[in-house]
Protein backbone atom coordinates (compact mmCIF):
# COMPACT_ATOMS: atom_id res chain seq x y z
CA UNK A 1 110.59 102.78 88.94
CA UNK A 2 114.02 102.41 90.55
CA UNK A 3 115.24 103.34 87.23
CA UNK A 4 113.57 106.61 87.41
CA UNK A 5 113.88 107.91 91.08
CA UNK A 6 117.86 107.18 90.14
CA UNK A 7 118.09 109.52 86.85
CA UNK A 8 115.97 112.35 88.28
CA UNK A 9 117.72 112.65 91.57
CA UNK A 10 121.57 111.17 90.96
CA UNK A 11 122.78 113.98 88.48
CA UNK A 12 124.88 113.18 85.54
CA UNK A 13 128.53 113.03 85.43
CA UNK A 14 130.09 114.08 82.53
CA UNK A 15 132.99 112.00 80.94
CA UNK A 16 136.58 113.34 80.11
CA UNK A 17 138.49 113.03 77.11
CA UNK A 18 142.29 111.99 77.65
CA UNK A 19 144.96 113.82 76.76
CA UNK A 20 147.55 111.12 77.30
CA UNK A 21 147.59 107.72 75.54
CA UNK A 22 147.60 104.35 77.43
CA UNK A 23 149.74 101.78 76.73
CA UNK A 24 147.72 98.91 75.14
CA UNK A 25 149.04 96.26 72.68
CA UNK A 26 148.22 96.38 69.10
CA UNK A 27 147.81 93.62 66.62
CA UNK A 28 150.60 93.10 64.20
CA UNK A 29 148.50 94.53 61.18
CA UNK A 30 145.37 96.60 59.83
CA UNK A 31 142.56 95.50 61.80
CA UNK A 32 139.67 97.75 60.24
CA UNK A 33 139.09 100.18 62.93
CA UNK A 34 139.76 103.27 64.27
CA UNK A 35 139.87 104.50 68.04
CA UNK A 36 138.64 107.98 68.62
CA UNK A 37 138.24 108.63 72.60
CA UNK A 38 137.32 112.37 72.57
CA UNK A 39 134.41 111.44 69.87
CA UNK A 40 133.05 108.60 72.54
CA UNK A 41 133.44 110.94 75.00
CA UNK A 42 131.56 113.77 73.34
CA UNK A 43 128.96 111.39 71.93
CA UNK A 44 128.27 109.81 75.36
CA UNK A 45 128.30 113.47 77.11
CA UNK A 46 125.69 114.15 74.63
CA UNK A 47 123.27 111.05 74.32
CA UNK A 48 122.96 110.18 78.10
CA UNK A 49 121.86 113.04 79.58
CA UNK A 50 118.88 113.22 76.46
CA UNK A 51 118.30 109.31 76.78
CA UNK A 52 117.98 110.18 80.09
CA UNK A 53 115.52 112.98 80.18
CA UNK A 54 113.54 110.70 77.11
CA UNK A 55 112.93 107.64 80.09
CA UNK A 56 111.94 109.80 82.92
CA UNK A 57 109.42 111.89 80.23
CA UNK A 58 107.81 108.30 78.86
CA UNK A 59 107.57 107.40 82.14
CA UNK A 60 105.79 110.77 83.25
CA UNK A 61 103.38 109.82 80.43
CA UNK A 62 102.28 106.56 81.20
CA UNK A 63 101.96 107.64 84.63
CA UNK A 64 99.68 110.58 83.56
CA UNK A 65 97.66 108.20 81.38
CA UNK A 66 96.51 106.23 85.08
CA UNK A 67 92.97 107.18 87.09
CA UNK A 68 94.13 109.52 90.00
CA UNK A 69 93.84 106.88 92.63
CA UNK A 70 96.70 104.83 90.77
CA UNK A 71 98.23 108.36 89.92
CA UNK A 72 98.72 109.09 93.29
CA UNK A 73 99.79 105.92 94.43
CA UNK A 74 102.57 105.59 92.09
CA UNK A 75 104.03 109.30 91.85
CA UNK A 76 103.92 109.36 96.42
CA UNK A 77 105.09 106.10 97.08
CA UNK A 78 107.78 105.12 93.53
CA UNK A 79 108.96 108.16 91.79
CA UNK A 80 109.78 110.77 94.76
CA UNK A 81 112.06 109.75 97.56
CA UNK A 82 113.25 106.53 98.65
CA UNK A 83 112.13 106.05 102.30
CA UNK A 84 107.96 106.16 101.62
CA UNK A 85 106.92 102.99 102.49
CA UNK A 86 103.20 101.60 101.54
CA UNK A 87 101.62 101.81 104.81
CA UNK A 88 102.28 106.10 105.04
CA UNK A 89 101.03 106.12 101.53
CA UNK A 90 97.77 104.41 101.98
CA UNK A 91 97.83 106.24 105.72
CA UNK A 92 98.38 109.27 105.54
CA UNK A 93 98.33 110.31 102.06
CA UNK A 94 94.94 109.21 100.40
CA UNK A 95 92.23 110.98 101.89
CA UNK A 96 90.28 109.56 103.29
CA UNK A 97 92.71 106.52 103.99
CA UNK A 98 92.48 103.36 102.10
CA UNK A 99 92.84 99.55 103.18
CA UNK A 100 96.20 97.43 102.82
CA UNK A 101 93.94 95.14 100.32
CA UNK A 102 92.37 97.88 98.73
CA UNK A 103 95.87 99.66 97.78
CA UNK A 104 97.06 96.20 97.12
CA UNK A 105 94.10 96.86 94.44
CA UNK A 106 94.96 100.03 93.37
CA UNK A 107 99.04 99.02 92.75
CA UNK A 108 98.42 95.77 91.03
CA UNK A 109 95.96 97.88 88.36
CA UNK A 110 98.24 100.81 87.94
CA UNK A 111 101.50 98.54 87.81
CA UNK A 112 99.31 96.25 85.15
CA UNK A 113 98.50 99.47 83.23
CA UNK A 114 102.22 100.39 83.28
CA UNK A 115 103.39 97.15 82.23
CA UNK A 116 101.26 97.12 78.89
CA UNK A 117 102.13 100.54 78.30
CA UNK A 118 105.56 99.78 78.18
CA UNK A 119 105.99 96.73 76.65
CA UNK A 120 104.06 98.46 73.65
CA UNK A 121 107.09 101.16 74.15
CA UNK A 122 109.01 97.96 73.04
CA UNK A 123 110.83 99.18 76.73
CA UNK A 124 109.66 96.00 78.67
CA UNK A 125 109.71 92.74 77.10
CA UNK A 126 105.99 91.18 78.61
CA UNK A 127 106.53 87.72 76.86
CA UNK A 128 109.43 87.14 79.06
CA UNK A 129 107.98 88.31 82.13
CA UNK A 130 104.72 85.85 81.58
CA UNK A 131 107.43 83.09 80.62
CA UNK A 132 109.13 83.51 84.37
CA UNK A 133 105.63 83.76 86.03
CA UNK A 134 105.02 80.55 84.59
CA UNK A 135 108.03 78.66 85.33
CA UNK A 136 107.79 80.08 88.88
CA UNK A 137 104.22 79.03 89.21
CA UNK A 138 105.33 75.06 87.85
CA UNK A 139 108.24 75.57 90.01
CA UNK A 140 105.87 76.16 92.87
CA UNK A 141 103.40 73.37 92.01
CA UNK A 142 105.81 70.72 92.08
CA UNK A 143 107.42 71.44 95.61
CA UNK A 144 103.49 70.83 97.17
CA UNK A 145 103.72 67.21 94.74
């Protein structure tokens, strides 16, 4: 969600071509390839700001696919500003205010809804994630041996 918050409030910078060369050393003979700055430039000026604007609109989706409890929870506290912590959210914005355990609840469900929605994006990779929760959890079993 970090991910997010940073491309929808950092704005893009646009890259410029050079006009000058740099010095760099070339191999002795024909190596296959062919160096073309502006296109990179003008490729990259093009492509970021859409793949951009293509996270931050999947992301709106899977967020609009969760109940409104989990809804709220995640678009108050993760994808506006920075400084909202988790005790104003379940505080002072649900109404009428929830429990720490209960939003504990609600977060774990919407961030498990999330998780399968994106890894079916093919944008998180789940079988890694459950492969580090597991070697954490043997990790943890053998320090209390």
């Amino acid at each position: 969600m970090e991910k997010y918050r940073i491309y929808k409030t950092i704005t893009f910078e646009e890259r410029e071509a050079r006009l000058t060369s740099s010095y760099q050393e070339a191999p002795a003979g024909y190596t296959g390839t062919t160096s073309d700055s502006t296109a990179r430039t003008a490729i990259y000026n093009v492509d970021m700001p859409a793949a951009r604007a293509a996270y931050c609109e999947r992301i709106e989706r899977i967020v609009e696919r969760l109940n409104e409890r989990e809804r709220l929870l995640v678009r108050e506290r993760y994808m506006k500003q920075d400084d909202v912590f988790d005790y104003k959210v379940y505080n002072h914005i649900f109404d009428p205010p929830i429990s720490k355990d209960t939003y504990v609840k609600v977060r774990t469900g919407a961030f498990y809804k999330m998780a399968l929605s994106l890894s079916a994006m093919g944008l998180l990779p789940l079988e890694d994630l459950l492969a580090k929760s597991g070697e954490s959890g043997r990790k943890k079993d053998e320090r209390r041996a």
